[in-house]
PDB file of N, CA and C in Angstrom:
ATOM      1  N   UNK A   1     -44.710  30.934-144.034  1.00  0.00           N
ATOM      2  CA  UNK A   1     -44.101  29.821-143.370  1.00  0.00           C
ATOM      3  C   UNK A   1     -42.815  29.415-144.101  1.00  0.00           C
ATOM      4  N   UNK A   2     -42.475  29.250-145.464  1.00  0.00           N
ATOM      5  CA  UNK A   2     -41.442  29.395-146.138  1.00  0.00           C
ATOM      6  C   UNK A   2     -40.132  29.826-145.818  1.00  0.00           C
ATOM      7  N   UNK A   3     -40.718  31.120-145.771  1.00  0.00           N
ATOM      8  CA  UNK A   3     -39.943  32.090-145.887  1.00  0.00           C
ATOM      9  C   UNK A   3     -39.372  32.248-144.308  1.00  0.00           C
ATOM     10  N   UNK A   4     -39.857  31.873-143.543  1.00  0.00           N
ATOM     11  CA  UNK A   4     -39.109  31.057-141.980  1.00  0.00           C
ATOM     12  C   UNK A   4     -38.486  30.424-141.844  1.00  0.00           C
ATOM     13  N   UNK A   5     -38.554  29.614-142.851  1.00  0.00           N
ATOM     14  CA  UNK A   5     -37.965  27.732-142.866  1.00  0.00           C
ATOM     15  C   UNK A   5     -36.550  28.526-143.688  1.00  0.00           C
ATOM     16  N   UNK A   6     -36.611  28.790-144.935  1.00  0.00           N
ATOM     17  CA  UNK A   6     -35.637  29.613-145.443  1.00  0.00           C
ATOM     18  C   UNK A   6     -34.591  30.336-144.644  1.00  0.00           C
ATOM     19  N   UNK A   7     -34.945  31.289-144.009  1.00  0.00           N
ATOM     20  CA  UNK A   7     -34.136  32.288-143.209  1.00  0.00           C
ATOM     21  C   UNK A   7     -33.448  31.973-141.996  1.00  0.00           C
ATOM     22  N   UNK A   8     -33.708  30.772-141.151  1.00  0.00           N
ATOM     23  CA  UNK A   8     -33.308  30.033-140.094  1.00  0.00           C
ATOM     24  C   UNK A   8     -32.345  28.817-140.987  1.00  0.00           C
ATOM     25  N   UNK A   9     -32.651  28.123-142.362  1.00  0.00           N
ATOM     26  CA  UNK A   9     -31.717  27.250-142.726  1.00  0.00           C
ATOM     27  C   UNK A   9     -30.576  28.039-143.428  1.00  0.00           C
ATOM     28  N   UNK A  10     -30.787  29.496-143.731  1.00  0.00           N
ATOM     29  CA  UNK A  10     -29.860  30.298-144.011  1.00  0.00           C
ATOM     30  C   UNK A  10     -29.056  30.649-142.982  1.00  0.00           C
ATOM     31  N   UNK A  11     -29.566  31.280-142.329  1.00  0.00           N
ATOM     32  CA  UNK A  11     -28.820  31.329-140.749  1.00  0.00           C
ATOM     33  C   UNK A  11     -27.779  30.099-140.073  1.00  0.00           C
ATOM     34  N   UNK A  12     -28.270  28.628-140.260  1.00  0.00           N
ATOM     35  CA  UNK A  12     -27.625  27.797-139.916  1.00  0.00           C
ATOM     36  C   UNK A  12     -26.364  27.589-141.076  1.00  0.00           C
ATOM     37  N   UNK A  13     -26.751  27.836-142.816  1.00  0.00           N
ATOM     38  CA  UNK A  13     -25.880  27.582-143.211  1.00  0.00           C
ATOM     39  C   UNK A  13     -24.643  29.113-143.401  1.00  0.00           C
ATOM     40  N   UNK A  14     -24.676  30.054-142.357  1.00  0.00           N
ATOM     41  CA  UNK A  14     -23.505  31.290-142.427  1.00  0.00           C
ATOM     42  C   UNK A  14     -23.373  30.657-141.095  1.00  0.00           C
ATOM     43  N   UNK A  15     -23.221  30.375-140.208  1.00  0.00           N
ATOM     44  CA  UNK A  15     -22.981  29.397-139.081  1.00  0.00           C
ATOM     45  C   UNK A  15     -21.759  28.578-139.671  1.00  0.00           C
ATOM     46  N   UNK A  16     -22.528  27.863-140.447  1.00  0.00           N
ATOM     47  CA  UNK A  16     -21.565  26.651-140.835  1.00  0.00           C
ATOM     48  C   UNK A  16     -20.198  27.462-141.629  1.00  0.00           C
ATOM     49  N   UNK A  17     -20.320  28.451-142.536  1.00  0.00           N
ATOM     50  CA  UNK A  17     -19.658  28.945-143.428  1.00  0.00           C
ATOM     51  C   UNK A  17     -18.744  29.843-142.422  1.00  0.00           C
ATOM     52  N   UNK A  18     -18.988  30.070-141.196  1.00  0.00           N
ATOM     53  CA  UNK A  18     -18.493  31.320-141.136  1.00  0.00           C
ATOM     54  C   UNK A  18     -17.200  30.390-140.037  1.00  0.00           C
ATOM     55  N   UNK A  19     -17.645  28.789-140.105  1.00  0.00           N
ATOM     56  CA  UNK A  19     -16.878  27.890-138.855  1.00  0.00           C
ATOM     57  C   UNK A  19     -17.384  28.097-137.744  1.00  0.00           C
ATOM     58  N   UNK A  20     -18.475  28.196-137.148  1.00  0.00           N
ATOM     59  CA  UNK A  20     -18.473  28.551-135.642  1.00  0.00           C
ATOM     60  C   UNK A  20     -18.808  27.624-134.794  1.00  0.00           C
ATOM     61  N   UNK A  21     -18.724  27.542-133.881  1.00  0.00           N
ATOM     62  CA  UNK A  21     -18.782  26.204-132.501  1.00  0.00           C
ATOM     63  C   UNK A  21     -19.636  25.267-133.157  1.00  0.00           C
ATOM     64  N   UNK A  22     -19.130  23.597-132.874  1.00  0.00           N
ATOM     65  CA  UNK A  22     -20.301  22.709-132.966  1.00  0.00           C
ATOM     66  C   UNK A  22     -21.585  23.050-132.400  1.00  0.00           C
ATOM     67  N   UNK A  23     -21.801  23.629-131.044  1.00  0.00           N
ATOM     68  CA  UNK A  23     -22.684  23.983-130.019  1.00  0.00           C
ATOM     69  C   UNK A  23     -23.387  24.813-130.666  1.00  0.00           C
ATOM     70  N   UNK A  24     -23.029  26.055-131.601  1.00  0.00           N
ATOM     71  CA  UNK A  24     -23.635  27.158-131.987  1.00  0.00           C
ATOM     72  C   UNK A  24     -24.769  26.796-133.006  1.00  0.00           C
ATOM     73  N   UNK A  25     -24.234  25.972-133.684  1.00  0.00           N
ATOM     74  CA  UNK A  25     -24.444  25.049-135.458  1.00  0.00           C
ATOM     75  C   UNK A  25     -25.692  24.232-135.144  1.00  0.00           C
ATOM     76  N   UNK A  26     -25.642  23.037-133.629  1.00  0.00           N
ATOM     77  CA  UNK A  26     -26.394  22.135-133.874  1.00  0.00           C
ATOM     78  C   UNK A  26     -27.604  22.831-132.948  1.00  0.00           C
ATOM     79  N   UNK A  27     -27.011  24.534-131.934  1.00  0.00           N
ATOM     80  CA  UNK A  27     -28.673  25.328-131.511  1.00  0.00           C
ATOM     81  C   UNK A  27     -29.104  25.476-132.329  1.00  0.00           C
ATOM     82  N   UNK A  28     -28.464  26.728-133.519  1.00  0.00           N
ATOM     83  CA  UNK A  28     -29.438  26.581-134.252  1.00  0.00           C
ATOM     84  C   UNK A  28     -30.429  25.694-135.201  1.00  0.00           C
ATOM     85  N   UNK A  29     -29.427  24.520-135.868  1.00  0.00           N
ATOM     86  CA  UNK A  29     -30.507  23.432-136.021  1.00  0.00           C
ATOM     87  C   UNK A  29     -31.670  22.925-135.417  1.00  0.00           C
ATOM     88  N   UNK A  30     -30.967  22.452-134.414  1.00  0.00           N
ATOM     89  CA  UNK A  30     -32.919  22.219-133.226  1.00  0.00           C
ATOM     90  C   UNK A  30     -33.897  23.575-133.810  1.00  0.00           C
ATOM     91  N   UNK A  31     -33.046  24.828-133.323  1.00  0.00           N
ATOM     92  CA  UNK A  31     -34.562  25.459-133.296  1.00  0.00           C
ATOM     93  C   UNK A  31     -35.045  25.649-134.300  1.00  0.00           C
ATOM     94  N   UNK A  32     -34.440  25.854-135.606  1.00  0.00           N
ATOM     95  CA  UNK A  32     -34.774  25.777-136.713  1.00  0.00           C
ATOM     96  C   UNK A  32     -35.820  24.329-137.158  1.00  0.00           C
ATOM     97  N   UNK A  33     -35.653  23.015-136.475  1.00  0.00           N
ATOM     98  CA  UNK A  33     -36.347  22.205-136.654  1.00  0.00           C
ATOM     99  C   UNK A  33     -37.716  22.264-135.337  1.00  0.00           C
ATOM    100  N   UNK A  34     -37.314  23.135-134.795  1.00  0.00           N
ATOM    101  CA  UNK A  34     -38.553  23.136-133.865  1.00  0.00           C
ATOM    102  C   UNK A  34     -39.603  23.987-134.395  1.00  0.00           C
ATOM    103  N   UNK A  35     -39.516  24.825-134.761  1.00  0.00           N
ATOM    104  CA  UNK A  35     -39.930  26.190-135.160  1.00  0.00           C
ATOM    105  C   UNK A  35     -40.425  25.192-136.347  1.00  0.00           C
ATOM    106  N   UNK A  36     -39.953  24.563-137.297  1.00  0.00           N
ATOM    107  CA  UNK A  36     -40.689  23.941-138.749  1.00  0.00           C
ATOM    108  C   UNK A  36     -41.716  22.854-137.884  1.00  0.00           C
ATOM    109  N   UNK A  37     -41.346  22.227-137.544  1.00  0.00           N
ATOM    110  CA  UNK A  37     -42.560  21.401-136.389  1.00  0.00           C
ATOM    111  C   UNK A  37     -43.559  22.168-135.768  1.00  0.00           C
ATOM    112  N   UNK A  38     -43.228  23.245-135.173  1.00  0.00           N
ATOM    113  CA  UNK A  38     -44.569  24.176-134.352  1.00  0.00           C
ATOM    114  C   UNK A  38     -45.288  24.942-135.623  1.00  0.00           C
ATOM    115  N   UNK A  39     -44.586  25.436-136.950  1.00  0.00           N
ATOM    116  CA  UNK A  39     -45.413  25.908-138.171  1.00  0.00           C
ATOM    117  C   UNK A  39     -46.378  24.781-138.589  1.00  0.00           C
ATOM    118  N   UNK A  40     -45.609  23.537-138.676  1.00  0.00           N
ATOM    119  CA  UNK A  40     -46.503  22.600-139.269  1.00  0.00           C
ATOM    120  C   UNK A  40     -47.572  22.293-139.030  1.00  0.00           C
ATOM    121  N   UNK A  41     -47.397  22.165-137.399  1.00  0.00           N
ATOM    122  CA  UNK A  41     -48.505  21.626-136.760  1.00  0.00           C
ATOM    123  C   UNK A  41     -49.872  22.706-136.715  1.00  0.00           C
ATOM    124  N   UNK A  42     -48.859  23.819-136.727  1.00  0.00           N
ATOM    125  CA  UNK A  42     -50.088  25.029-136.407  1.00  0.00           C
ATOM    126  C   UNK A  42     -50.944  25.551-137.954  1.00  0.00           C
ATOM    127  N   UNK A  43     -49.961  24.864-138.927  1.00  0.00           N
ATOM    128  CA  UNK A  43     -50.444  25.201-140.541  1.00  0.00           C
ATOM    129  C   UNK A  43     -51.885  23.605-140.647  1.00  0.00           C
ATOM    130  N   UNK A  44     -51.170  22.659-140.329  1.00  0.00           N
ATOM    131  CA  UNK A  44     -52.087  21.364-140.675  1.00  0.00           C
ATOM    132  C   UNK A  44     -53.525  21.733-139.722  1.00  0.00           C
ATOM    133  N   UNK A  45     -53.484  22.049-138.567  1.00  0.00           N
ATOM    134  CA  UNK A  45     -54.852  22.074-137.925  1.00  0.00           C
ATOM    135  C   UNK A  45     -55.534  23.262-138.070  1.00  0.00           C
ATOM    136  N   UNK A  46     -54.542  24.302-138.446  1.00  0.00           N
ATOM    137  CA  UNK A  46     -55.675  25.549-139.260  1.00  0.00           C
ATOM    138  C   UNK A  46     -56.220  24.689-140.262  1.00  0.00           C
ATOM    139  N   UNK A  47     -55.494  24.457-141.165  1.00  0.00           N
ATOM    140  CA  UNK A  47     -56.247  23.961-142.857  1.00  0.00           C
ATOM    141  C   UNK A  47     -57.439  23.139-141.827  1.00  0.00           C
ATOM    142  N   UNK A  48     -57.206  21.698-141.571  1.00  0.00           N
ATOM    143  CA  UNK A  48     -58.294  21.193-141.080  1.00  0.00           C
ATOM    144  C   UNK A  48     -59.509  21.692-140.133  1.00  0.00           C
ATOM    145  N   UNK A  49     -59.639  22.773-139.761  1.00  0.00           N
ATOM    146  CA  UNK A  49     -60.613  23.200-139.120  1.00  0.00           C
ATOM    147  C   UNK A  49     -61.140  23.871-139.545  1.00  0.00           C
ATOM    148  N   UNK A  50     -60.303  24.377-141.122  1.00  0.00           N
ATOM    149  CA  UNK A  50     -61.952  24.932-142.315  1.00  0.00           C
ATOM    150  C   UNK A  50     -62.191  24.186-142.461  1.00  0.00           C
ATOM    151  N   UNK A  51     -62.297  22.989-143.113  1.00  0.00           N
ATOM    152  CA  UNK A  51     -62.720  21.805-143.387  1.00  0.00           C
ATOM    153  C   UNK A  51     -62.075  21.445-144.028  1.00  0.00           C
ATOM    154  N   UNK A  52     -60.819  21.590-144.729  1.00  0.00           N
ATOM    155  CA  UNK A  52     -60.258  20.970-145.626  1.00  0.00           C
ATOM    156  C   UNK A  52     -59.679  19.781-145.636  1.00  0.00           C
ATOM    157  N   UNK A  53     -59.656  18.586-146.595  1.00  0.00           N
ATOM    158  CA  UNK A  53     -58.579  17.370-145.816  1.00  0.00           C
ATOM    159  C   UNK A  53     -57.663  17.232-146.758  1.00  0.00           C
ATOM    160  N   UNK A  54     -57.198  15.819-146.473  1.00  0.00           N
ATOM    161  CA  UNK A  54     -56.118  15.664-147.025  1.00  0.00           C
ATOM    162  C   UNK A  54     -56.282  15.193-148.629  1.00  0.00           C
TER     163      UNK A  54
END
């Protein structure tokens, strides 16, 4: 999951470096923040349904 979050905020920051469209910069942001939201959610209710809590 890391290593997702990593490679998409890398991606956004050669985006930024390389100058490219506002439009291009703030897609990839969303999905990069969507994609960390759909890991999360899908990481927190695995753990909890071994039983683990918080």
């Amino acid at each position: 999951m890391d290593t997702l979050i990593l490679a998409g905020l890398l991606c956004v920051l050669f985006l930024i470096v390389r100058r490219s469209s506002r439009r291009a910069i703030l897609a990839a942001w969303w999905v990069v923040t969507l994609a960390c939201g759909v890991l999360l959610k899908l990481h927190i209710t695995s753990s909890l349904g071994l039983g683990l809590t918080w």
